[in-house]
PDB file of N, CA and C in Angstrom:
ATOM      1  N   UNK A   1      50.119  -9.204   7.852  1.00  0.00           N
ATOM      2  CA  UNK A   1      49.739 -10.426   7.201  1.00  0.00           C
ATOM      3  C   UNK A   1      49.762 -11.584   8.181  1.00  0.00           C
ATOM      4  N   UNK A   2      50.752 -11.418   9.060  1.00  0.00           N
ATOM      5  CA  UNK A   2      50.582 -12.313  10.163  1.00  0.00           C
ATOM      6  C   UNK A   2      49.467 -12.532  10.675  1.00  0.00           C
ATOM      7  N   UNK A   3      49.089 -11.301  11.125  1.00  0.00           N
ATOM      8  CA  UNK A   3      47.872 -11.208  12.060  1.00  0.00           C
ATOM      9  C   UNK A   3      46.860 -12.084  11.160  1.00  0.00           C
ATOM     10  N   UNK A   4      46.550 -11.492  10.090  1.00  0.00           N
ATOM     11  CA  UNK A   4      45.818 -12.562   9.021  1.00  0.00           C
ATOM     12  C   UNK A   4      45.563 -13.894   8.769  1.00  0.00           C
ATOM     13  N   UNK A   5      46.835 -14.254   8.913  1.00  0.00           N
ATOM     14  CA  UNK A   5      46.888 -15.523   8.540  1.00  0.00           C
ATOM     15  C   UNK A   5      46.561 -16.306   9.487  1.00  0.00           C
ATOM     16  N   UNK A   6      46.895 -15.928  10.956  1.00  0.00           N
ATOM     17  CA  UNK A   6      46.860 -16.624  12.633  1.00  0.00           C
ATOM     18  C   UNK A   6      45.237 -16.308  13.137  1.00  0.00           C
ATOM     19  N   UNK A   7      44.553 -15.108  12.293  1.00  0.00           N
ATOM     20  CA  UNK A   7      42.915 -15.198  12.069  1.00  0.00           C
ATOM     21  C   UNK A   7      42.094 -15.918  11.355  1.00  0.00           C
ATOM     22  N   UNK A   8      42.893 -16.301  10.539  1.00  0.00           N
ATOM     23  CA  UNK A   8      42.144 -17.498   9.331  1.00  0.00           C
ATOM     24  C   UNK A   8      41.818 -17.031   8.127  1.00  0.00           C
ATOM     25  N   UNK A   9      41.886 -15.185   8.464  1.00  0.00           N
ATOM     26  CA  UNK A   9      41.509 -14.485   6.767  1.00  0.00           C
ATOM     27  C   UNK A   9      42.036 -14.731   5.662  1.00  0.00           C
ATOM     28  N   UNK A  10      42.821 -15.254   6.106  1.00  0.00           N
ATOM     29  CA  UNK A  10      43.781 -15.810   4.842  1.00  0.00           C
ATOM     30  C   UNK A  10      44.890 -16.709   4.754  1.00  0.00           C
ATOM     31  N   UNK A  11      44.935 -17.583   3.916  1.00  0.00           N
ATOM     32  CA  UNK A  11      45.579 -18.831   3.964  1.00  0.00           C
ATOM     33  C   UNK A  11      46.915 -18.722   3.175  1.00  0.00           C
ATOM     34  N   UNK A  12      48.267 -19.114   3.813  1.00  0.00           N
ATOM     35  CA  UNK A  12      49.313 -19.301   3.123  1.00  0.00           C
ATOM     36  C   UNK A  12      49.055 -19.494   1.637  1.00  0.00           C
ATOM     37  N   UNK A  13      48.187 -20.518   1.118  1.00  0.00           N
ATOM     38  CA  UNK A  13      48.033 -21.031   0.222  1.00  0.00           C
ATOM     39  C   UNK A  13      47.811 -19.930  -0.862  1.00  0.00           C
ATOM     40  N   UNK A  14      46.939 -18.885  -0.290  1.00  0.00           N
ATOM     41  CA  UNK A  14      46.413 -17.781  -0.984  1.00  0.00           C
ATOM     42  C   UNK A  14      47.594 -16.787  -1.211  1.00  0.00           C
ATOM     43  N   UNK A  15      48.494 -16.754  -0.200  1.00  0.00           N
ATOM     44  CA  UNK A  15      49.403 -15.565  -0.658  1.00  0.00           C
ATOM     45  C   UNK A  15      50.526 -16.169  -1.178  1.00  0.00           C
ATOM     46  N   UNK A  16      50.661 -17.457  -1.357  1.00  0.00           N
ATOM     47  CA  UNK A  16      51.815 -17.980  -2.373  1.00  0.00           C
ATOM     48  C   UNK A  16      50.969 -17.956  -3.828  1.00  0.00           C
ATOM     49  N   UNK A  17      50.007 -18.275  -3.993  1.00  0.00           N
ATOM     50  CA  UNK A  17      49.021 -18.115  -5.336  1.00  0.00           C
ATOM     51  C   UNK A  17      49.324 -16.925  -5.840  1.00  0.00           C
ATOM     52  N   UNK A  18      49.481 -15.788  -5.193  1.00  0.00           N
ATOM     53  CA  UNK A  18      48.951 -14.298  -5.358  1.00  0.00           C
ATOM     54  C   UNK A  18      51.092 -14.152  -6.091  1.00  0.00           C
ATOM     55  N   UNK A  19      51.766 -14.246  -5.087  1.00  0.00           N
ATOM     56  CA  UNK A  19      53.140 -13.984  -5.207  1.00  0.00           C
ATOM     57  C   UNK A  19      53.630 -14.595  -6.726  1.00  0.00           C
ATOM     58  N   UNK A  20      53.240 -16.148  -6.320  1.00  0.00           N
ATOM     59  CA  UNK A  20      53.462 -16.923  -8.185  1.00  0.00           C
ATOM     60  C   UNK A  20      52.355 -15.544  -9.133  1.00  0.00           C
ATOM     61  N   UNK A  21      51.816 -14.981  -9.307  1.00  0.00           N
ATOM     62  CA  UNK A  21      50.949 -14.656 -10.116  1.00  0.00           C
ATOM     63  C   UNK A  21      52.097 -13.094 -10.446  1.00  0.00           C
ATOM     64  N   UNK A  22      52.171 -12.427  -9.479  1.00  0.00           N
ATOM     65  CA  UNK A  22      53.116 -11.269  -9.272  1.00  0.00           C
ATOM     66  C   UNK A  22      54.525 -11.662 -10.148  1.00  0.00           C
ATOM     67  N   UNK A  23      55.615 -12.622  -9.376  1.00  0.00           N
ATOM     68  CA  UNK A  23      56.685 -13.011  -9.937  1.00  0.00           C
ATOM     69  C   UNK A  23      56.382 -13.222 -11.707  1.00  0.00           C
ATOM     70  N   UNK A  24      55.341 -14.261 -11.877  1.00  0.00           N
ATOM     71  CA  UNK A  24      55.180 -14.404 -13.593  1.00  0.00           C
ATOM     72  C   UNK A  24      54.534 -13.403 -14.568  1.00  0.00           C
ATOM     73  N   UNK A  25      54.100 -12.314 -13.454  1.00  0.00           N
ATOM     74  CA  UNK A  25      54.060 -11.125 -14.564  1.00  0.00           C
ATOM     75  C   UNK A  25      55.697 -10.367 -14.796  1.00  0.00           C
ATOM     76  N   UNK A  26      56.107  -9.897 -13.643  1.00  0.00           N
ATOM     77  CA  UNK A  26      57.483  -9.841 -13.339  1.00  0.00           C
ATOM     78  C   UNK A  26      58.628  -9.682 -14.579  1.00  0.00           C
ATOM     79  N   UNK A  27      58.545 -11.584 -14.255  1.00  0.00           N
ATOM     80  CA  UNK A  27      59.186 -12.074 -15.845  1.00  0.00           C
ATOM     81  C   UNK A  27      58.700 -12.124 -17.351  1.00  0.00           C
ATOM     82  N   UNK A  28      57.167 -12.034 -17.082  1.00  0.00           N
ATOM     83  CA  UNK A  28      56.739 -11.833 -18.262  1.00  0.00           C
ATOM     84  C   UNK A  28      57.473 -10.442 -19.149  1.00  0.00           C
ATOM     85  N   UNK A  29      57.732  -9.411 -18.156  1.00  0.00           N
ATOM     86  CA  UNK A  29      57.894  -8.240 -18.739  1.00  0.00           C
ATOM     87  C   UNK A  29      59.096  -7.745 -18.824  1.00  0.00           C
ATOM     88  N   UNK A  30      59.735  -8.883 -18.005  1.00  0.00           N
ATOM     89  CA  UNK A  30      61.432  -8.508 -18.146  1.00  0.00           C
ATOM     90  C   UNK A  30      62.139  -8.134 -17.013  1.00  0.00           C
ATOM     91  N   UNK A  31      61.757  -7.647 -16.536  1.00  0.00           N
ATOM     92  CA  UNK A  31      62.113  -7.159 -14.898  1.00  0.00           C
ATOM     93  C   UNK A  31      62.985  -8.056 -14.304  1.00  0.00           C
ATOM     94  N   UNK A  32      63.363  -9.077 -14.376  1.00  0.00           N
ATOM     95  CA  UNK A  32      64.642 -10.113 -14.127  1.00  0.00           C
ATOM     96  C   UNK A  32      65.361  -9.953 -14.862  1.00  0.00           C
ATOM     97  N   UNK A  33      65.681  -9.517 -16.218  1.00  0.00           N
ATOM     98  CA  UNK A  33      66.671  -9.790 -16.963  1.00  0.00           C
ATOM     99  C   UNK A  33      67.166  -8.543 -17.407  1.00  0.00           C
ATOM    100  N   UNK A  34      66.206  -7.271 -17.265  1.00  0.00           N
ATOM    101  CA  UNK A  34      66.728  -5.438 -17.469  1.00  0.00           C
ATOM    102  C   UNK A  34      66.273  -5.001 -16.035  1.00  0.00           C
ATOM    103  N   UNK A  35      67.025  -5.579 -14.847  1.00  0.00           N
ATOM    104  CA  UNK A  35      66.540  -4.883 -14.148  1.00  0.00           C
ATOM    105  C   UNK A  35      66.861  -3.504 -13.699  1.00  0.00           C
ATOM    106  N   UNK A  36      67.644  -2.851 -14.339  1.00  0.00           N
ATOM    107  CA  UNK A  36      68.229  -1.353 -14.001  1.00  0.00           C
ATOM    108  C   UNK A  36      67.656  -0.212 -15.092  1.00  0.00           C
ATOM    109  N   UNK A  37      67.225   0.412 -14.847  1.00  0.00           N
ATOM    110  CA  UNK A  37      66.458   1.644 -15.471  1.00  0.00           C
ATOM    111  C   UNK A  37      67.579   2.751 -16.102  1.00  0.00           C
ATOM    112  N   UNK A  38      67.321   2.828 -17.364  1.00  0.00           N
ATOM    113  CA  UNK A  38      68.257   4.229 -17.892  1.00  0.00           C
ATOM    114  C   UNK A  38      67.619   5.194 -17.624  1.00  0.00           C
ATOM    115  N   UNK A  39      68.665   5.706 -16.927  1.00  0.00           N
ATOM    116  CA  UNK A  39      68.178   7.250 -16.702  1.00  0.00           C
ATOM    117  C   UNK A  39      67.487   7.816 -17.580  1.00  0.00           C
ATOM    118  N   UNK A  40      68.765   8.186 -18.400  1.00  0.00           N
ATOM    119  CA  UNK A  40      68.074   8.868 -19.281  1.00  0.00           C
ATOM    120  C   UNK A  40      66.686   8.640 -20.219  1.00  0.00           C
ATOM    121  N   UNK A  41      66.475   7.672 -20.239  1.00  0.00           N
ATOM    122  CA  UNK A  41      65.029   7.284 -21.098  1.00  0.00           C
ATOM    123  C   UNK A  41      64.158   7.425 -19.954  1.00  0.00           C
ATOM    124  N   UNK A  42      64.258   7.524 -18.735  1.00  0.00           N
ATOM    125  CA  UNK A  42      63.342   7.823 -17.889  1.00  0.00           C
ATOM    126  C   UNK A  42      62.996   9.297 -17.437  1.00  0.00           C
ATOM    127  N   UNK A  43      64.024   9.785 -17.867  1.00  0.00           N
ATOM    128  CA  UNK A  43      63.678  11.307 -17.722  1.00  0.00           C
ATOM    129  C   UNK A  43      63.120  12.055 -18.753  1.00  0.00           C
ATOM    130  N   UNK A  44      63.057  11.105 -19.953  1.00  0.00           N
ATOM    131  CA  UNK A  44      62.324  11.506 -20.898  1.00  0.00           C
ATOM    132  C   UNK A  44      60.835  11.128 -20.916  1.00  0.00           C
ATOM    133  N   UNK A  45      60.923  10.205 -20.214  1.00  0.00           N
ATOM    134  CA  UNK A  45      59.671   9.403 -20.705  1.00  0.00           C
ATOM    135  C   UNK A  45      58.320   9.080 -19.185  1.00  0.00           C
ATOM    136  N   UNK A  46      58.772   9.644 -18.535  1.00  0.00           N
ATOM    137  CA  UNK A  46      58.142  10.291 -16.786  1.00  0.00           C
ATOM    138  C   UNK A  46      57.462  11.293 -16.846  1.00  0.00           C
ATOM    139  N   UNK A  47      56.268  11.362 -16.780  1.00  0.00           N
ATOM    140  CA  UNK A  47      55.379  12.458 -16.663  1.00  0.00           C
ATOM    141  C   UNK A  47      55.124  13.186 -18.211  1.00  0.00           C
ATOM    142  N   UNK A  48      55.666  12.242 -19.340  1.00  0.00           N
ATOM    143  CA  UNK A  48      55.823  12.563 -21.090  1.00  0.00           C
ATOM    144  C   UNK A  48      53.781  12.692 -20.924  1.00  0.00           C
ATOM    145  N   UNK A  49      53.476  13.741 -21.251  1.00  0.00           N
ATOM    146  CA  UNK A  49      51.805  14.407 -21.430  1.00  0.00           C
ATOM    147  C   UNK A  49      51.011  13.331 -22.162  1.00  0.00           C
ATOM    148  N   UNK A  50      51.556  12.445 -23.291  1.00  0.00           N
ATOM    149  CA  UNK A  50      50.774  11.446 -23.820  1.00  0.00           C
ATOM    150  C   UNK A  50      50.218  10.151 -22.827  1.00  0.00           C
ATOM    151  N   UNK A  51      51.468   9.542 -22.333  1.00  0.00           N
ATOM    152  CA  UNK A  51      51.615   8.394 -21.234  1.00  0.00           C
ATOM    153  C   UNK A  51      50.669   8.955 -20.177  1.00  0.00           C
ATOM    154  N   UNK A  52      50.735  10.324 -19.748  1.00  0.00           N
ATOM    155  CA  UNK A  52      49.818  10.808 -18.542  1.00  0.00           C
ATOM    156  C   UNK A  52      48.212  10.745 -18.807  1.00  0.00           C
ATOM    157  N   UNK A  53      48.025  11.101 -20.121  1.00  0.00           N
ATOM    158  CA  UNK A  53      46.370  11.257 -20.829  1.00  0.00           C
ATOM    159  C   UNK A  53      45.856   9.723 -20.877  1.00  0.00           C
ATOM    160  N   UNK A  54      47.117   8.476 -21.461  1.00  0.00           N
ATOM    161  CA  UNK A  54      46.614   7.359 -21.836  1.00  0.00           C
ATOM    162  C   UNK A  54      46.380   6.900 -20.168  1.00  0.00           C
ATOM    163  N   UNK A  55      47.293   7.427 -19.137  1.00  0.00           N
ATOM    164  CA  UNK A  55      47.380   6.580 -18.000  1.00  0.00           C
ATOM    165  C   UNK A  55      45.590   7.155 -17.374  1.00  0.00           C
ATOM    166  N   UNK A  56      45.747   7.974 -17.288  1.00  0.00           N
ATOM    167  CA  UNK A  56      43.664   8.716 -16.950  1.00  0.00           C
ATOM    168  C   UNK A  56      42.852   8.306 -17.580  1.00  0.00           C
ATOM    169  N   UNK A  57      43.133   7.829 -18.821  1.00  0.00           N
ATOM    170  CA  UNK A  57      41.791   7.310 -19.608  1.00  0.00           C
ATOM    171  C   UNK A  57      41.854   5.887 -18.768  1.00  0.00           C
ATOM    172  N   UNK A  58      43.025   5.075 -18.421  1.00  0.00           N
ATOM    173  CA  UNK A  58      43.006   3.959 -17.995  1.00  0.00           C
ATOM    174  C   UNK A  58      41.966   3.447 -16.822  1.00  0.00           C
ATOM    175  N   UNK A  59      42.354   5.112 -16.278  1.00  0.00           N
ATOM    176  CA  UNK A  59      41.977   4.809 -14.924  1.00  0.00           C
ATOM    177  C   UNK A  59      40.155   5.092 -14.865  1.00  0.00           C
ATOM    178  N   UNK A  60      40.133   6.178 -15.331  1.00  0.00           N
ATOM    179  CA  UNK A  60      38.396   6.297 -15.879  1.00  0.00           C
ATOM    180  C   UNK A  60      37.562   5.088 -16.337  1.00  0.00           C
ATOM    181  N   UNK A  61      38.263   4.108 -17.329  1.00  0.00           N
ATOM    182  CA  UNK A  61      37.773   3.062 -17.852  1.00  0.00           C
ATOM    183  C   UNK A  61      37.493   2.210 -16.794  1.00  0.00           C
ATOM    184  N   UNK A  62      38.340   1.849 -15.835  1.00  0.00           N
ATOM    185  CA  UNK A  62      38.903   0.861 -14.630  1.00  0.00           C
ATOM    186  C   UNK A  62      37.690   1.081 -13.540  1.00  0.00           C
ATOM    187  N   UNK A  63      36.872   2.304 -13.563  1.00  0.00           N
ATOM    188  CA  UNK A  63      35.928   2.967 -12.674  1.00  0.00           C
ATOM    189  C   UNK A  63      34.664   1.647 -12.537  1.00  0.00           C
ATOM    190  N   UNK A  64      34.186   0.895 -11.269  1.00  0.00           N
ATOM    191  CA  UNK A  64      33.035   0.149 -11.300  1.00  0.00           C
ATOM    192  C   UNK A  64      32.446   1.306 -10.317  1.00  0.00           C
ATOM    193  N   UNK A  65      30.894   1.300 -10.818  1.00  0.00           N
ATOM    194  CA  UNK A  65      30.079   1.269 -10.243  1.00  0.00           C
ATOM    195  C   UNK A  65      29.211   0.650  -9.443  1.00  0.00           C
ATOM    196  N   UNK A  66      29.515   0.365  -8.246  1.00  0.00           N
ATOM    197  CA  UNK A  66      29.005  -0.970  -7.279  1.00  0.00           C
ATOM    198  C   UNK A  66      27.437  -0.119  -7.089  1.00  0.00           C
ATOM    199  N   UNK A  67      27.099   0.701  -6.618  1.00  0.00           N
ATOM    200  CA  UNK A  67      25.710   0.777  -5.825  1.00  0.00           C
ATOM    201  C   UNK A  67      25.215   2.970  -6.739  1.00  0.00           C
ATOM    202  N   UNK A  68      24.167   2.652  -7.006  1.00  0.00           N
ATOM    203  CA  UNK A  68      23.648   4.059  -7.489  1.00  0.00           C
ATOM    204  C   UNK A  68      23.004   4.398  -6.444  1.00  0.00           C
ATOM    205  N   UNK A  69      22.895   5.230  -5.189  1.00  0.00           N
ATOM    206  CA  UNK A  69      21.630   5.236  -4.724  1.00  0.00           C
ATOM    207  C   UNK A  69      20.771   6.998  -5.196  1.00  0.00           C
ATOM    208  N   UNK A  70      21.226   7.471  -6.027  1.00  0.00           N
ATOM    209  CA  UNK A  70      20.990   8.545  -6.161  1.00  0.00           C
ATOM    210  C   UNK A  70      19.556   9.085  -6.815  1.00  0.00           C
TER     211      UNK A  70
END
């Protein structure tokens, strides 16, 4: 990022924008205030076959098509 920034690709300004945007999802979701994971609900709920199907449809949906040349 150094290198970046001392090239001009990118401006402090831009990666404090980006960080505030990161941090206030962050807190939006709680992650400051539960930050320790129960095990056990994570070993239940990691690789659970529903969460895996909804997480692929996510990603299928998420798919752009920039250029067809076919």
């Amino acid at each position: 990022m150094l290198e970046l920034i001392a090239e001009g690709l990118i401006t402090t300004e831009r990666i404090d924008e980006s960080a505030r945007r990161l941090l206030r999802a962050k807190f939006q979701i709680g992650l400051f205030d539960h930050p320790y994971v129960d095990v056990d609900v994570a070993i239940q709920t990691v690789g659970k076959a529903e969460f895996v199907k909804k997480g692929q449809i996510a990603q299928r949906k998420s798919i752009v098509l920039l250029k067809n040349q076919w």
